[in-house]
C-alpha atoms as a PDB file:
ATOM      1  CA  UNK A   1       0.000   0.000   0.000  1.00  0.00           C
ATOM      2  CA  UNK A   2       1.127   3.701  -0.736  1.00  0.00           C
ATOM      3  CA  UNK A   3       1.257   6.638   0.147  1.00  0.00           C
ATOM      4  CA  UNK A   4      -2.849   7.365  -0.679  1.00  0.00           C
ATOM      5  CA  UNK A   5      -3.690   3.750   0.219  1.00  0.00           C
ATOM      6  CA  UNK A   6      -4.276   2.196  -2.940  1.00  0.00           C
ATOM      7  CA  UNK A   7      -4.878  -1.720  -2.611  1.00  0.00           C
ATOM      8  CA  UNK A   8      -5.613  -3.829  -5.365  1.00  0.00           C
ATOM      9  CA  UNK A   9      -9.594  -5.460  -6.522  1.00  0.00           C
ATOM     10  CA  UNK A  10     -10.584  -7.562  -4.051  1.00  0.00           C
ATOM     11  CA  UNK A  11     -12.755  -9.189  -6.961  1.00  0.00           C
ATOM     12  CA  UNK A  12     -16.693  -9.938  -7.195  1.00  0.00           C
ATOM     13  CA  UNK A  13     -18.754 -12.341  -6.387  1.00  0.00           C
ATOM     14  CA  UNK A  14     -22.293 -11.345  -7.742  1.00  0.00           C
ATOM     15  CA  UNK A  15     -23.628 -13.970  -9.613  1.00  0.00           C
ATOM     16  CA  UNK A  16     -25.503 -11.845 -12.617  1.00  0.00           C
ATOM     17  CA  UNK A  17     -28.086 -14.533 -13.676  1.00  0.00           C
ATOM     18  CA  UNK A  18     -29.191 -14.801  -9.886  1.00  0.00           C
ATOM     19  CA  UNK A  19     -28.705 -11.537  -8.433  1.00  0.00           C
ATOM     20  CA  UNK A  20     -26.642 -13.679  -5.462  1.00  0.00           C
ATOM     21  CA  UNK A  21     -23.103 -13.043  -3.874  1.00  0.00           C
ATOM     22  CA  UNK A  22     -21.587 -13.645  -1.211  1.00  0.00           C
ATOM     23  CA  UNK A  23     -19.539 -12.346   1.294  1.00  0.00           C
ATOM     24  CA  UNK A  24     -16.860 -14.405   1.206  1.00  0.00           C
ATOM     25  CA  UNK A  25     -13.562 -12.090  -0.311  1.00  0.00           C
ATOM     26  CA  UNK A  26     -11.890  -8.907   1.771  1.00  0.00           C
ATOM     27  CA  UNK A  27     -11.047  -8.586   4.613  1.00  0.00           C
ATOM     28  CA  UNK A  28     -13.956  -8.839   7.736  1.00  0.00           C
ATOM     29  CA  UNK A  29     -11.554  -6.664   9.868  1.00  0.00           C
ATOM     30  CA  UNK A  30      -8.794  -4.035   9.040  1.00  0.00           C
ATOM     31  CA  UNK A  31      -6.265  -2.694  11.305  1.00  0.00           C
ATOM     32  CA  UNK A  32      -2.721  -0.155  10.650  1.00  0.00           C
ATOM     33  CA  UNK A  33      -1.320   2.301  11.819  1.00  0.00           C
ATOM     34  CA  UNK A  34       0.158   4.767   9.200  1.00  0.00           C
ATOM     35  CA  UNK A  35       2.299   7.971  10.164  1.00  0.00           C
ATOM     36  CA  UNK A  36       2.601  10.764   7.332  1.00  0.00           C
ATOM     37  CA  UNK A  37       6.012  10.753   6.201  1.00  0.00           C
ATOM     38  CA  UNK A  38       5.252  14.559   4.824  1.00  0.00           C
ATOM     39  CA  UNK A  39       4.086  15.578   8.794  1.00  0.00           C
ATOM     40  CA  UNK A  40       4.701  19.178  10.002  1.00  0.00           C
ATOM     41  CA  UNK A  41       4.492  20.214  13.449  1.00  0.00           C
ATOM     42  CA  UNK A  42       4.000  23.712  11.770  1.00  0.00           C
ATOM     43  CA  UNK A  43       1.378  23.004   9.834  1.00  0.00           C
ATOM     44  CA  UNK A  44      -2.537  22.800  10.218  1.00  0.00           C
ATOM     45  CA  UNK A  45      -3.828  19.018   8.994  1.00  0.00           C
ATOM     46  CA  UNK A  46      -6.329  16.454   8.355  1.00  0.00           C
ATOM     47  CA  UNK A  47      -6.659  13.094   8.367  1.00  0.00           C
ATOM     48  CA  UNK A  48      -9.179  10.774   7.162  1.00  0.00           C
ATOM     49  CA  UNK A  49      -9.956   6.758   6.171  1.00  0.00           C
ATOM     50  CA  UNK A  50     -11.968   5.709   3.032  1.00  0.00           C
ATOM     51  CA  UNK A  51     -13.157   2.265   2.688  1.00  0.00           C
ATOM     52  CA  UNK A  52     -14.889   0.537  -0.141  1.00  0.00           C
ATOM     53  CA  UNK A  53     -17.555  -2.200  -0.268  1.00  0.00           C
ATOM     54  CA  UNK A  54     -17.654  -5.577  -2.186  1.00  0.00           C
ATOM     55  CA  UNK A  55     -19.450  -5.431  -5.083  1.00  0.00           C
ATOM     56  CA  UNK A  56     -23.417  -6.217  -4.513  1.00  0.00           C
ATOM     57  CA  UNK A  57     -25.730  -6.148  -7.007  1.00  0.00           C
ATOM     58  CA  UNK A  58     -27.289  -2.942  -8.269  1.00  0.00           C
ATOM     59  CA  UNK A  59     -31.098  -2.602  -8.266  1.00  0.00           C
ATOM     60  CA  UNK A  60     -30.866  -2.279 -12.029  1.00  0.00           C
ATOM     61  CA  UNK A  61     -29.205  -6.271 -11.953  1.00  0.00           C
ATOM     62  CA  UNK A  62     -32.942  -7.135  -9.875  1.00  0.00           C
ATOM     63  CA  UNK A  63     -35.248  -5.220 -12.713  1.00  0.00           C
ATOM     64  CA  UNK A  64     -33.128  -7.137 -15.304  1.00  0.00           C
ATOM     65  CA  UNK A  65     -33.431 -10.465 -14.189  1.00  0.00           C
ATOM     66  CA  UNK A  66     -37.489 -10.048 -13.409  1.00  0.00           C
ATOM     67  CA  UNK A  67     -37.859  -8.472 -16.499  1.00  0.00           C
ATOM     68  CA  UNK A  68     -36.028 -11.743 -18.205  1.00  0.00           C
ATOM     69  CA  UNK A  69     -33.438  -8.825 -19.876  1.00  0.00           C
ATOM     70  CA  UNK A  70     -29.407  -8.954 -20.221  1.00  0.00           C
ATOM     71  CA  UNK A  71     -28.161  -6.967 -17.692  1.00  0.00           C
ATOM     72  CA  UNK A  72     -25.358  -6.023 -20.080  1.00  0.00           C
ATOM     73  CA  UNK A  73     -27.744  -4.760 -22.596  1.00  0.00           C
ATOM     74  CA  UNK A  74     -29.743  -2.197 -19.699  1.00  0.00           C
ATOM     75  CA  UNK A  75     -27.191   0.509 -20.276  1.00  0.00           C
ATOM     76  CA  UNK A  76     -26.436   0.680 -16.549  1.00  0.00           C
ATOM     77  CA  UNK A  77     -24.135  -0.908 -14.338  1.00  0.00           C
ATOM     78  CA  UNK A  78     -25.114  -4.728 -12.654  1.00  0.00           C
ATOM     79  CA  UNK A  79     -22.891  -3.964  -9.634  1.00  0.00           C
ATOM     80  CA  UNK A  80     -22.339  -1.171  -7.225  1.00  0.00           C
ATOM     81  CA  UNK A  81     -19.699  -0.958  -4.377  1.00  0.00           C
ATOM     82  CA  UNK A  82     -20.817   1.098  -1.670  1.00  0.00           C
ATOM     83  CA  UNK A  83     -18.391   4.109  -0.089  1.00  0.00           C
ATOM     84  CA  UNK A  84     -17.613   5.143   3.261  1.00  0.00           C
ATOM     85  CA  UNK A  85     -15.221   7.877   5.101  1.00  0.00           C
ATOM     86  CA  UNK A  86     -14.378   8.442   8.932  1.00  0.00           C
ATOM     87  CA  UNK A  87     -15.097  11.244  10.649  1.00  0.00           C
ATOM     88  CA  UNK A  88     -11.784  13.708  10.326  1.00  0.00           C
ATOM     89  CA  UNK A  89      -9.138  13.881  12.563  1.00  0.00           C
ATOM     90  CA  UNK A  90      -7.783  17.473  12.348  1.00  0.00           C
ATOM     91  CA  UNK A  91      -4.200  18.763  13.297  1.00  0.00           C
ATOM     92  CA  UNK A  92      -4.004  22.392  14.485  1.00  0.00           C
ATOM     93  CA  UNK A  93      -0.643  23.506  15.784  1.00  0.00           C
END
């Protein structure tokens, strides 16, 4: 991991004829500690975490598969992956 906390895919497990996945890939718990190498004492900062979901389906995936339609033929995406961010810590010298 970087300096910005780039990881790699942690893949997908939506099954797009069924709508299913599971949530069997990632990681159930994460734990670090970082320290910013650029850090100055002198200097107002912030600090925050994003995380990122698995893939789940997308209610567009649902309408497909009632509708008997090819998800890939909707125009819109079969998958979504949910966002998060923490509260900010802020720095104030």
């Amino acid at each position: 991991m970087g300096r910005f906390g780039r990881v790699k895919s942690v893949g997908n497990t939506v099954d797009l004829a069924t709508g299913r996945y599971t949530n069997s890939i990632g990681d159930a718990q994460l734990a670090t500690v970082w320290t910013d190498p650029d850090f100055d004492a002198s200097q107002r900062s912030f600090y925050y975490a994003r995380v990122i979901q698995i893939p789940t389906p997308r209610h567009t995936l649902y309408d497909a598969i009632a509708l008997g339609i090819d998800p890939g033929k909707t125009g819109h995406p079969a998958t979504i992956q949910e966002r998060a961010y923490t509260s900010p810590i802020w720095y104030t010298p």
